[in-house]
C-alpha atoms as a PDB file:
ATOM      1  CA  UNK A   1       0.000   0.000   0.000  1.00  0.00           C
ATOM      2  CA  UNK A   2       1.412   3.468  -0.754  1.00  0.00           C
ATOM      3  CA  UNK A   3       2.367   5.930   1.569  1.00  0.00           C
ATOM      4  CA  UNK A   4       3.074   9.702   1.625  1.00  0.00           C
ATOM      5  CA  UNK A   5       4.254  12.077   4.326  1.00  0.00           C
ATOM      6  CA  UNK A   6       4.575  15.740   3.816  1.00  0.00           C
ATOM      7  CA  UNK A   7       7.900  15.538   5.836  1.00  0.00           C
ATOM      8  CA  UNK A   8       8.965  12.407   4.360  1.00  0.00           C
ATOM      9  CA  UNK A   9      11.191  12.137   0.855  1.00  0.00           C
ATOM     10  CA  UNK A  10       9.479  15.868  -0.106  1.00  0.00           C
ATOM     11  CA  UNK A  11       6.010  13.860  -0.087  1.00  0.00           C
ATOM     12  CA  UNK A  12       6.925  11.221  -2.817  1.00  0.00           C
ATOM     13  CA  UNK A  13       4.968   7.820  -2.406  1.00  0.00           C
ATOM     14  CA  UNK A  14       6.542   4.984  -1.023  1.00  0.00           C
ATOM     15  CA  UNK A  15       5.455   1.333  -0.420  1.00  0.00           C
ATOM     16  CA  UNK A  16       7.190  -1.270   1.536  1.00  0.00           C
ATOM     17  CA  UNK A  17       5.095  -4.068  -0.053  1.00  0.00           C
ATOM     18  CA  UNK A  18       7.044  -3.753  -3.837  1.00  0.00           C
ATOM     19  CA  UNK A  19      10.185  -4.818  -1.338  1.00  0.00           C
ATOM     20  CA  UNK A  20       9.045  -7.544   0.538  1.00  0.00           C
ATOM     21  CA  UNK A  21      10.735 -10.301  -0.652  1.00  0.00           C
ATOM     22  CA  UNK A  22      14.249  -7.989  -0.128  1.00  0.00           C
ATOM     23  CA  UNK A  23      13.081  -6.842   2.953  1.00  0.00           C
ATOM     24  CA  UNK A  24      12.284 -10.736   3.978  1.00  0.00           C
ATOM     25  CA  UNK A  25      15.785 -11.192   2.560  1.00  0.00           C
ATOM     26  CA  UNK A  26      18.345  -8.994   3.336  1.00  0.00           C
ATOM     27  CA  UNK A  27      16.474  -7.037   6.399  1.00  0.00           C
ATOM     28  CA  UNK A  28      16.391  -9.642   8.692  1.00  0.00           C
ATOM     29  CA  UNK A  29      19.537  -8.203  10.363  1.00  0.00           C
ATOM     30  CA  UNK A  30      19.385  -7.429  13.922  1.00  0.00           C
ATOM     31  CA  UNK A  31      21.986  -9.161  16.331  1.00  0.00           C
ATOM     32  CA  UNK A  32      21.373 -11.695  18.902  1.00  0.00           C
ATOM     33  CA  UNK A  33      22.405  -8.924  21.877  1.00  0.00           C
ATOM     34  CA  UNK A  34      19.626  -7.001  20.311  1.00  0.00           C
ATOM     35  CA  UNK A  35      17.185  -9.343  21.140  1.00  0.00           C
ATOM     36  CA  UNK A  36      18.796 -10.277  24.382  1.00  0.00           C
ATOM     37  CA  UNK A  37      18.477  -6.978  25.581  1.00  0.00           C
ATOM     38  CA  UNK A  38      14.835  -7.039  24.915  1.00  0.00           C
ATOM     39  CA  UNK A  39      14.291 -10.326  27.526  1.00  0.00           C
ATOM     40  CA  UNK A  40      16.779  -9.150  29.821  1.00  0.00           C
ATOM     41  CA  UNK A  41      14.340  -6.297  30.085  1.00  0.00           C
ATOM     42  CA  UNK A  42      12.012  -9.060  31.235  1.00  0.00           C
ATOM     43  CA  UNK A  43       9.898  -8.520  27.756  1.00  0.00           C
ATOM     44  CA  UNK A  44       8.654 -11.102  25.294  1.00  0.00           C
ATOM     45  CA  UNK A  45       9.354 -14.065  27.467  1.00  0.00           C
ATOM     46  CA  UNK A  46       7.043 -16.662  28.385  1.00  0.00           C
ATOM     47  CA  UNK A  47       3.682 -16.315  29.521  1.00  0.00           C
ATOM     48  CA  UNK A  48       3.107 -12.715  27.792  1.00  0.00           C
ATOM     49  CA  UNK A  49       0.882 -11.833  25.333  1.00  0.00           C
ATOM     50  CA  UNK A  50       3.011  -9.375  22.440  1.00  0.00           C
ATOM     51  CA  UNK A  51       1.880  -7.335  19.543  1.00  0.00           C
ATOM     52  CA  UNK A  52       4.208  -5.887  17.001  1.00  0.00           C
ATOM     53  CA  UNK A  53       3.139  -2.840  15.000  1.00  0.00           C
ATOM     54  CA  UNK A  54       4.888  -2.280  11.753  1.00  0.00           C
ATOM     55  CA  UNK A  55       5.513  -5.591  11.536  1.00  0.00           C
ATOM     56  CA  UNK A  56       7.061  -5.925   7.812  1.00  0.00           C
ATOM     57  CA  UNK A  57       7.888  -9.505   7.218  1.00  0.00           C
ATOM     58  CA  UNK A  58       7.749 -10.001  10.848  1.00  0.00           C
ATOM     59  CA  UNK A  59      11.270  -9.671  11.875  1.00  0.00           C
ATOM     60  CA  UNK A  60      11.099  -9.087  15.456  1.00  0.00           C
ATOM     61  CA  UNK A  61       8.335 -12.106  16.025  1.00  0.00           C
ATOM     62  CA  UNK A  62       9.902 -14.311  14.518  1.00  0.00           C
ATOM     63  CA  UNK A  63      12.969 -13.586  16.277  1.00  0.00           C
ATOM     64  CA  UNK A  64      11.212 -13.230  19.423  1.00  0.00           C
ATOM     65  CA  UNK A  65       9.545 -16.567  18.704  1.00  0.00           C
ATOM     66  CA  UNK A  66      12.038 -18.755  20.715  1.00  0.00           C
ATOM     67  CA  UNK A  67      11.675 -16.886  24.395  1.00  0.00           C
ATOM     68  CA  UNK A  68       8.009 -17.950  24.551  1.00  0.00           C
ATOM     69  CA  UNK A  69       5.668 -15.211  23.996  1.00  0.00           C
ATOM     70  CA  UNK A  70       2.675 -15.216  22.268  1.00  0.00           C
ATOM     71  CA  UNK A  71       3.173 -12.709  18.963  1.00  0.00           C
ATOM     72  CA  UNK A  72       0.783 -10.696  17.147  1.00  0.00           C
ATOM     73  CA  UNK A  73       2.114  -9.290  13.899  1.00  0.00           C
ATOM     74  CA  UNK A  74       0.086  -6.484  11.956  1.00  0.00           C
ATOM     75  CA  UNK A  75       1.050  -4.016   9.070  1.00  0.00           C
ATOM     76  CA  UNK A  76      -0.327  -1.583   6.535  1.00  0.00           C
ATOM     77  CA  UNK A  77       0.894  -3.595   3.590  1.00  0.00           C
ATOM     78  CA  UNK A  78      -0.299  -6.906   2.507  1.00  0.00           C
ATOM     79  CA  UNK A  79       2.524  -8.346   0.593  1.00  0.00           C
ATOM     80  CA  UNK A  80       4.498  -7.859   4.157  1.00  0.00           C
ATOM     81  CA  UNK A  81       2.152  -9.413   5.989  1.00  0.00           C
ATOM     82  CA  UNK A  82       1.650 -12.460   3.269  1.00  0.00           C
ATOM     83  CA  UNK A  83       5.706 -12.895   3.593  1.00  0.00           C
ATOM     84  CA  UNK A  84       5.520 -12.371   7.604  1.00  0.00           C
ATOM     85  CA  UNK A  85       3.054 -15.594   7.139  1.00  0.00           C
ATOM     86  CA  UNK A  86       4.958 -17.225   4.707  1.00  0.00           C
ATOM     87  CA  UNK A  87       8.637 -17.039   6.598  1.00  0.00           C
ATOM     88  CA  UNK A  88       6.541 -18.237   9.847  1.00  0.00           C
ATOM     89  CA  UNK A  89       4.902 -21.477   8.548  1.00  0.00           C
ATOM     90  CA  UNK A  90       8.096 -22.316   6.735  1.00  0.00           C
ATOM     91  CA  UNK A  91      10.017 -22.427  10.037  1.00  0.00           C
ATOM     92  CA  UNK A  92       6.930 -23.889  12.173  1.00  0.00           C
ATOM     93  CA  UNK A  93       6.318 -20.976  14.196  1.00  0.00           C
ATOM     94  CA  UNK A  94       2.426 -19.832  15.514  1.00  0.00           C
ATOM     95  CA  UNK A  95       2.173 -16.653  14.931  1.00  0.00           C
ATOM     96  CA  UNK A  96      -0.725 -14.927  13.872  1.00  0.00           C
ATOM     97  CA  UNK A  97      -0.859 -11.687  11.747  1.00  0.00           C
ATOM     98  CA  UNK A  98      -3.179  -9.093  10.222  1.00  0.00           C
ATOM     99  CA  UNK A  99      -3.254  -6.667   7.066  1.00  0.00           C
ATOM    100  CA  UNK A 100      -3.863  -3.385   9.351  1.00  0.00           C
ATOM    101  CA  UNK A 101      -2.641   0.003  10.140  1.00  0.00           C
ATOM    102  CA  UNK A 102      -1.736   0.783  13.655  1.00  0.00           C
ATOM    103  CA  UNK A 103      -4.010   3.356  14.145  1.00  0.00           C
ATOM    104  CA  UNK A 104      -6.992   0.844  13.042  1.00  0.00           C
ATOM    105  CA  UNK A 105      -5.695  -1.968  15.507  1.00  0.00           C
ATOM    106  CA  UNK A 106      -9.011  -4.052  16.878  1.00  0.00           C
ATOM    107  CA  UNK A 107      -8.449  -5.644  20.076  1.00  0.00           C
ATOM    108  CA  UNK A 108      -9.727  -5.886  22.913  1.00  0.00           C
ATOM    109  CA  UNK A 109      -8.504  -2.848  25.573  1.00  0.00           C
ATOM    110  CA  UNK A 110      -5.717  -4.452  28.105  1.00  0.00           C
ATOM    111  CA  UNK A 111      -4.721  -6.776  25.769  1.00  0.00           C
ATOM    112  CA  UNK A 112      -1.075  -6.971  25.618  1.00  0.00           C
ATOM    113  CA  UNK A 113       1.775  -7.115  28.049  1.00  0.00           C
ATOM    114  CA  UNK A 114       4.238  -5.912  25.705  1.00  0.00           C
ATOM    115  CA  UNK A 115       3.363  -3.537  21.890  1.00  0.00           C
ATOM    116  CA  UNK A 116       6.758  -3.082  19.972  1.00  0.00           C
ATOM    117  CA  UNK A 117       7.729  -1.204  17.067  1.00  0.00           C
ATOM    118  CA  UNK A 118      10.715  -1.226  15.287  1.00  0.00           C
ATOM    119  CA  UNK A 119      11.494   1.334  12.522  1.00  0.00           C
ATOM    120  CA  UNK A 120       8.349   2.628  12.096  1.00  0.00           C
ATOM    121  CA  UNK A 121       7.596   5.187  14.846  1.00  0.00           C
ATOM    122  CA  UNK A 122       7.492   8.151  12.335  1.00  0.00           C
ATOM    123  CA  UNK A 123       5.122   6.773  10.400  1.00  0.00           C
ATOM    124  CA  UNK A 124       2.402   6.838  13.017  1.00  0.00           C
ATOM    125  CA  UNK A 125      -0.195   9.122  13.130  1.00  0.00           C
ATOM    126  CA  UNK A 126       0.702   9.743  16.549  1.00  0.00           C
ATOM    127  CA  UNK A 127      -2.441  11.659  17.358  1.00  0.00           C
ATOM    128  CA  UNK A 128      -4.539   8.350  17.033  1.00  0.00           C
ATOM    129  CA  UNK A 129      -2.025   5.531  17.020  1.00  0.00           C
ATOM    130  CA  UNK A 130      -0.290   6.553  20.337  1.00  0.00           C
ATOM    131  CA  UNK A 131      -4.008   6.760  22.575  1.00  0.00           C
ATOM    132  CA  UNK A 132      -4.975   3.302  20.540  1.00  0.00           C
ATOM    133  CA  UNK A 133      -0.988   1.816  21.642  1.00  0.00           C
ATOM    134  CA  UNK A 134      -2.069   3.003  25.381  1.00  0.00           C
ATOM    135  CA  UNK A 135      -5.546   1.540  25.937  1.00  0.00           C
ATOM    136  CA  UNK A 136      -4.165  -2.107  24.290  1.00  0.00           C
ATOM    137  CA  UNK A 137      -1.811  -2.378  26.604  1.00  0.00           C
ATOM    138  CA  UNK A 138      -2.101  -4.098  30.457  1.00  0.00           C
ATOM    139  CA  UNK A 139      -1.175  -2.183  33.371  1.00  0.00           C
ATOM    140  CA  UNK A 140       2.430  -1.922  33.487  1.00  0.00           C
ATOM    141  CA  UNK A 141       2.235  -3.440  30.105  1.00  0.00           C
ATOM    142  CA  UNK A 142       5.262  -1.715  28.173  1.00  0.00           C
ATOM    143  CA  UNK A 143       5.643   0.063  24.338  1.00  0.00           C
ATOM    144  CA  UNK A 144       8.661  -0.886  23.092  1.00  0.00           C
ATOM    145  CA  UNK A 145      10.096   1.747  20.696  1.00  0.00           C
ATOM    146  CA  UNK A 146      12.822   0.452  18.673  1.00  0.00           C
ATOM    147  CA  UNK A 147      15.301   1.283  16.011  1.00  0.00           C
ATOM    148  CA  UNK A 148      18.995   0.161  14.821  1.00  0.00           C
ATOM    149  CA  UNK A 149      20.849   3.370  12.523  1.00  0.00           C
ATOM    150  CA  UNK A 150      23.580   2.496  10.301  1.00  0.00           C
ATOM    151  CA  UNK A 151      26.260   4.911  10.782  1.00  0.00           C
ATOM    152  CA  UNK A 152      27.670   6.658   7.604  1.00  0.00           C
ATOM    153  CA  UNK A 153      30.001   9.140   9.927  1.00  0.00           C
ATOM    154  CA  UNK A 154      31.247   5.400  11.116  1.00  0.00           C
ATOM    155  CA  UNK A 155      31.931   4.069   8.010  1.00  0.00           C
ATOM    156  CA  UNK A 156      32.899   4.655   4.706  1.00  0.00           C
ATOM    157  CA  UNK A 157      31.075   2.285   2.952  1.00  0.00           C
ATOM    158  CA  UNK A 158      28.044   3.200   4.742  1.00  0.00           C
ATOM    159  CA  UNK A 159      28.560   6.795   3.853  1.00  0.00           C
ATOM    160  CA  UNK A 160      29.096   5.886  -0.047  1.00  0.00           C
ATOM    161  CA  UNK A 161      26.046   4.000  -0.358  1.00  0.00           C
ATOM    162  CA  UNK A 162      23.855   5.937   1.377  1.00  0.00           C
ATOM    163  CA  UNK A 163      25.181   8.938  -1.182  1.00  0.00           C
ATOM    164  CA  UNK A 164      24.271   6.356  -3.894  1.00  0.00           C
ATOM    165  CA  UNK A 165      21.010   6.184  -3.099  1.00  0.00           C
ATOM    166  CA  UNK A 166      20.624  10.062  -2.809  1.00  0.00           C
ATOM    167  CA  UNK A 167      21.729   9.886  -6.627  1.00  0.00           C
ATOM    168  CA  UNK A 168      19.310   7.901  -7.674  1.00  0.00           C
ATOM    169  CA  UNK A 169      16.602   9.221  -5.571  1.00  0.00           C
ATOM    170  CA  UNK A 170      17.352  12.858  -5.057  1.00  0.00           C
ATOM    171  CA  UNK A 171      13.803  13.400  -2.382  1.00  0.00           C
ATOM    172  CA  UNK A 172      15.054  10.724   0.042  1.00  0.00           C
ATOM    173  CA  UNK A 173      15.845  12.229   3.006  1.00  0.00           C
ATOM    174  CA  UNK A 174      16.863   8.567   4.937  1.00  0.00           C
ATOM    175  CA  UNK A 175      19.670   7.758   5.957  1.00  0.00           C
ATOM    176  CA  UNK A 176      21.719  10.415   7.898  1.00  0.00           C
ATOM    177  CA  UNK A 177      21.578   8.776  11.067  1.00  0.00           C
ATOM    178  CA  UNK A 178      23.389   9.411  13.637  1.00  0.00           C
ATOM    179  CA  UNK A 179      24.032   8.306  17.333  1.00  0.00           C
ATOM    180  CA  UNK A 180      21.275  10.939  18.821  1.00  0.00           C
ATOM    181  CA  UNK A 181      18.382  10.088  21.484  1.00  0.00           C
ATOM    182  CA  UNK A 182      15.115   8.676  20.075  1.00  0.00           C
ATOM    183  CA  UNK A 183      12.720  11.812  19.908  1.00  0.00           C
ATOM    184  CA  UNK A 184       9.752  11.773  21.380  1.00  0.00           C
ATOM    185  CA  UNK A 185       7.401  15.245  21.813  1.00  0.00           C
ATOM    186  CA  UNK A 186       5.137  16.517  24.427  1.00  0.00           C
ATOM    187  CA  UNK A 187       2.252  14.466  23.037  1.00  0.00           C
ATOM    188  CA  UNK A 188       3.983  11.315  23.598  1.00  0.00           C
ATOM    189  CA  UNK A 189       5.124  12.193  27.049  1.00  0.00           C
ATOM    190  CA  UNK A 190       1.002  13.204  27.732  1.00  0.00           C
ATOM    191  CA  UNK A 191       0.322   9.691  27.297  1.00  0.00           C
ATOM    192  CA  UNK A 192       3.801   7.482  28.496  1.00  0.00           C
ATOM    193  CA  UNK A 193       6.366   7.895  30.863  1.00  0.00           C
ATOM    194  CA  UNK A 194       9.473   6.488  29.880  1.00  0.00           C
ATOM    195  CA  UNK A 195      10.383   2.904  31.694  1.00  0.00           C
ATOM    196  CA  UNK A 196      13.844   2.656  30.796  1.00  0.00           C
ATOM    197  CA  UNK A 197      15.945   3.820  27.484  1.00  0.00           C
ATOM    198  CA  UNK A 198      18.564   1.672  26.365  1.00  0.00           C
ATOM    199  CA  UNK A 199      21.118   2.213  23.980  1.00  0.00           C
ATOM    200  CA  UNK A 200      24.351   0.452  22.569  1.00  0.00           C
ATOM    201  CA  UNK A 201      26.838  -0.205  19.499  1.00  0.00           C
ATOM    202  CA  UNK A 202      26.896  -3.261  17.380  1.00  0.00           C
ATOM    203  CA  UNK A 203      28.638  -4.622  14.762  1.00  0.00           C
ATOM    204  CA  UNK A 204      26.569  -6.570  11.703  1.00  0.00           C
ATOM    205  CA  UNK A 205      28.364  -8.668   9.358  1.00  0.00           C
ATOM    206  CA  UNK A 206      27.999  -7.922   5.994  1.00  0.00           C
ATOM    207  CA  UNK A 207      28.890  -9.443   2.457  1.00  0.00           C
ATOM    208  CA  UNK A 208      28.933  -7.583  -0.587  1.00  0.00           C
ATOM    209  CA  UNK A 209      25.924  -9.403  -1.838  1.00  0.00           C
ATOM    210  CA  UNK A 210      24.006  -8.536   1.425  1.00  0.00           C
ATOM    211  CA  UNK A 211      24.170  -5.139   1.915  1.00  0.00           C
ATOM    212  CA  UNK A 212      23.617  -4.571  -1.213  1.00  0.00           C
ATOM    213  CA  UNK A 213      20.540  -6.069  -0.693  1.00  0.00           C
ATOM    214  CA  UNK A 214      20.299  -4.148   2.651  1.00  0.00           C
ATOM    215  CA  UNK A 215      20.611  -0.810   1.092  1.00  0.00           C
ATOM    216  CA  UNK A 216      18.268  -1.908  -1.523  1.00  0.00           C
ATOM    217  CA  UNK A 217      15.678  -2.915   0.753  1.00  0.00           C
ATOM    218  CA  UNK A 218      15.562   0.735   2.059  1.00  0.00           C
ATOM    219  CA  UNK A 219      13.095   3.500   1.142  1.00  0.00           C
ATOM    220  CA  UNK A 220      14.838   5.764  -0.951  1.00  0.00           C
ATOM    221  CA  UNK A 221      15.283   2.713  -3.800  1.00  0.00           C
ATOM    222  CA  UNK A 222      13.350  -0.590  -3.240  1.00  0.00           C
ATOM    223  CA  UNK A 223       9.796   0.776  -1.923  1.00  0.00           C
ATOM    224  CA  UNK A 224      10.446   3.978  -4.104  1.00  0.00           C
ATOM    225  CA  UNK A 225      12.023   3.271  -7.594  1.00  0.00           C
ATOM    226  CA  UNK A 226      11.150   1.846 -10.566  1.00  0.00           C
ATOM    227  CA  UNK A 227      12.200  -1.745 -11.634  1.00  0.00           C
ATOM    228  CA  UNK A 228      14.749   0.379 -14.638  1.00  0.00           C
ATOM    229  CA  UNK A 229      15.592   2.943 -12.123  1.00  0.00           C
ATOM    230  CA  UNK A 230      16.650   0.167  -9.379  1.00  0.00           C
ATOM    231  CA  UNK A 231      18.573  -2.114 -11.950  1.00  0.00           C
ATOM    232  CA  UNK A 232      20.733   1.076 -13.078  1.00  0.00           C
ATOM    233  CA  UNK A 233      21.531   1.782  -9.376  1.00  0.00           C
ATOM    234  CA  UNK A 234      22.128  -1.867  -8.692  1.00  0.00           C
ATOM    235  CA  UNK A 235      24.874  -2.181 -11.314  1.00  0.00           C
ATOM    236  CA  UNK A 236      26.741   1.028 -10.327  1.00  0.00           C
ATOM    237  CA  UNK A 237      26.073   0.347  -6.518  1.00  0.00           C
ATOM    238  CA  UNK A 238      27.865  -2.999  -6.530  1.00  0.00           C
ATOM    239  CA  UNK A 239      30.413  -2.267  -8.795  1.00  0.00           C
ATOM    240  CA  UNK A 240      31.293   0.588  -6.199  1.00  0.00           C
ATOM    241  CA  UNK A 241      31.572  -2.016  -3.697  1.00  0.00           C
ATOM    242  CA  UNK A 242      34.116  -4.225  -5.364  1.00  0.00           C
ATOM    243  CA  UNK A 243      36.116  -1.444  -4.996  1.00  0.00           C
ATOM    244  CA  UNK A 244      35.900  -0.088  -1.446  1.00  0.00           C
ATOM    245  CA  UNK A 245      34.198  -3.280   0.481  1.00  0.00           C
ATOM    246  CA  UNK A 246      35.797  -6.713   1.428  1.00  0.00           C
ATOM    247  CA  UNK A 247      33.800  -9.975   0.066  1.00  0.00           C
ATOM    248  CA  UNK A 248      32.783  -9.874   3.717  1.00  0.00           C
ATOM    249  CA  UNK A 249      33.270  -7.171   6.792  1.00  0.00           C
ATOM    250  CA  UNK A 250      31.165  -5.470   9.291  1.00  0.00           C
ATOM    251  CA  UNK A 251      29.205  -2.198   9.580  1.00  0.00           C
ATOM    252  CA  UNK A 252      28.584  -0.414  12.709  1.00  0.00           C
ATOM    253  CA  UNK A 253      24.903   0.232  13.680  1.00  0.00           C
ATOM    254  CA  UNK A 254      23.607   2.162  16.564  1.00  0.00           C
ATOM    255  CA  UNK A 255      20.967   0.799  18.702  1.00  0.00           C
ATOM    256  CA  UNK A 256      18.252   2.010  20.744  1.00  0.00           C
ATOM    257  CA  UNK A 257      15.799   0.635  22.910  1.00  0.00           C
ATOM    258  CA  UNK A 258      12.815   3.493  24.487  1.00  0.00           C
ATOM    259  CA  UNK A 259      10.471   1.836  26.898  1.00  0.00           C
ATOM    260  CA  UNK A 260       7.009   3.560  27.712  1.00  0.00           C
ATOM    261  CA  UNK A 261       4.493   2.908  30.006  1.00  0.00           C
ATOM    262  CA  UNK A 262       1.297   4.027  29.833  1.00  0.00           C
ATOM    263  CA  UNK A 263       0.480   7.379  32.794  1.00  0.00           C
ATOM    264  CA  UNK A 264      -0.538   6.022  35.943  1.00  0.00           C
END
């Protein structure tokens, strides 16, 4: 399903769905310490009910699968959520999913001990997702905001490839990350307090071949471009990385972890 923020890419239309099977392929990417710092937080263990908004191919469930949660996955776009539910029954998991926006979520109030969202907080219509995010959740139930930067004033080969991808799609404005606190505004902080914020530094292994496919799977070119337009940056994008990239390294990524709970 396309999508269009006045604030995001100068308004140009984007859909995750035309990148789904990259995204299922190449996105998958987040480190086992990032998940273990998600149960040493006592979150998505056993016994707890979870929901993940934003879900994409369902990264984080299925990755969360193993600790003993129950997951929810639910997303805008339907070829996500049909590769979320393909990925799952292919590796035996139970884990149920629906085609749906965040701020049209239908379930019952209280139902969750534990709502996260991974890369997709500014999307939300915050106005109506955030108050919908709050009445889901159980008391002392937690939102788990979450979101892992590359870092192009890390790494040169970060740096060059996010600069390719400005070529080739001049309104992206993605990218330029950097190791600054999660923002949240005073609307947020009418309806959360923040739990806990964690952050930390990890290192992602890489080979040519994958983060190609990583930067691929990003917004400014896979959910954005044309099929000529992406095969043109393709070919100059990896032949750039023959030059400056190792058949296999690691690129530093910045992680943080914002816990809110709902106002007492």
């Amino acid at each position: 399903m396309p999508q269009q923020f006045k604030d995001v890419d100068e308004g140009k239309a984007f859909d995750w769905g035309r990148t789904s099977k990259d995204y299922a392929k190449y996105r998958d990417i987040y480190p086992d310490e990032f998940y273990r710092e998600i149960v040493d937080a006592g979150l998505g263990i056993k016994g707890q009910n979870c929901l993940d908004v934003g879900t994409g191919t369902g990264v984080i469930p299925r990755n969360m699968y193993r600790y003993g949660a129950t997951w929810t996955g639910c997303d805008i776009s339907e070829n996500q959520i049909l590769m979320a539910r393909e990925l799952s029954e292919a590796a035996g998991m139970d884990i149920t999913y629906h085609t749906v926006a965040t701020e049209d979520l239908d379930f019952a109030p209280k139902s969750f001990d534990l709502i996260t969202a991974a890369q997709c907080f500014m999307y939300f219509k915050r106005d109506v997702a955030l108050p919908k995010i709050a009445s889901l959740l159980k008391d002392d139930g937690i939102f788990l905001v979450l979101y892992m930067a590359w870092l192009p004033n890390r790494c040169d080969i970060t740096r060059r490839s996010l600069e390719s991808v400005k070529k080739a799609n001049p309104s992206w404005n993605g990218g330029q990350t950097y190791e600054c606190p999660l923002q949240f505004n005073d609307y947020t902080y009418s309806i959360f307090d923040m739990a806990f914020h964690k952050e930390l530094y990890v290192d992602v292994p890489f080979t040519r071949e994958s983060w190609n496919g990583r930067v691929k799977a990003c917004r400014g070119i896979g959910a954005s471009l044309g099929d000529a337009e992406i095969a043109a940056w393709e070919k100059e994008h990896m032949a750039m990385l023959e030059n400056i990239m190792l058949p296999e390294t690691t690129i530093p990524h910045f992680v943080q972890m914002a816990g809110l709970r709902v106002k007492k």
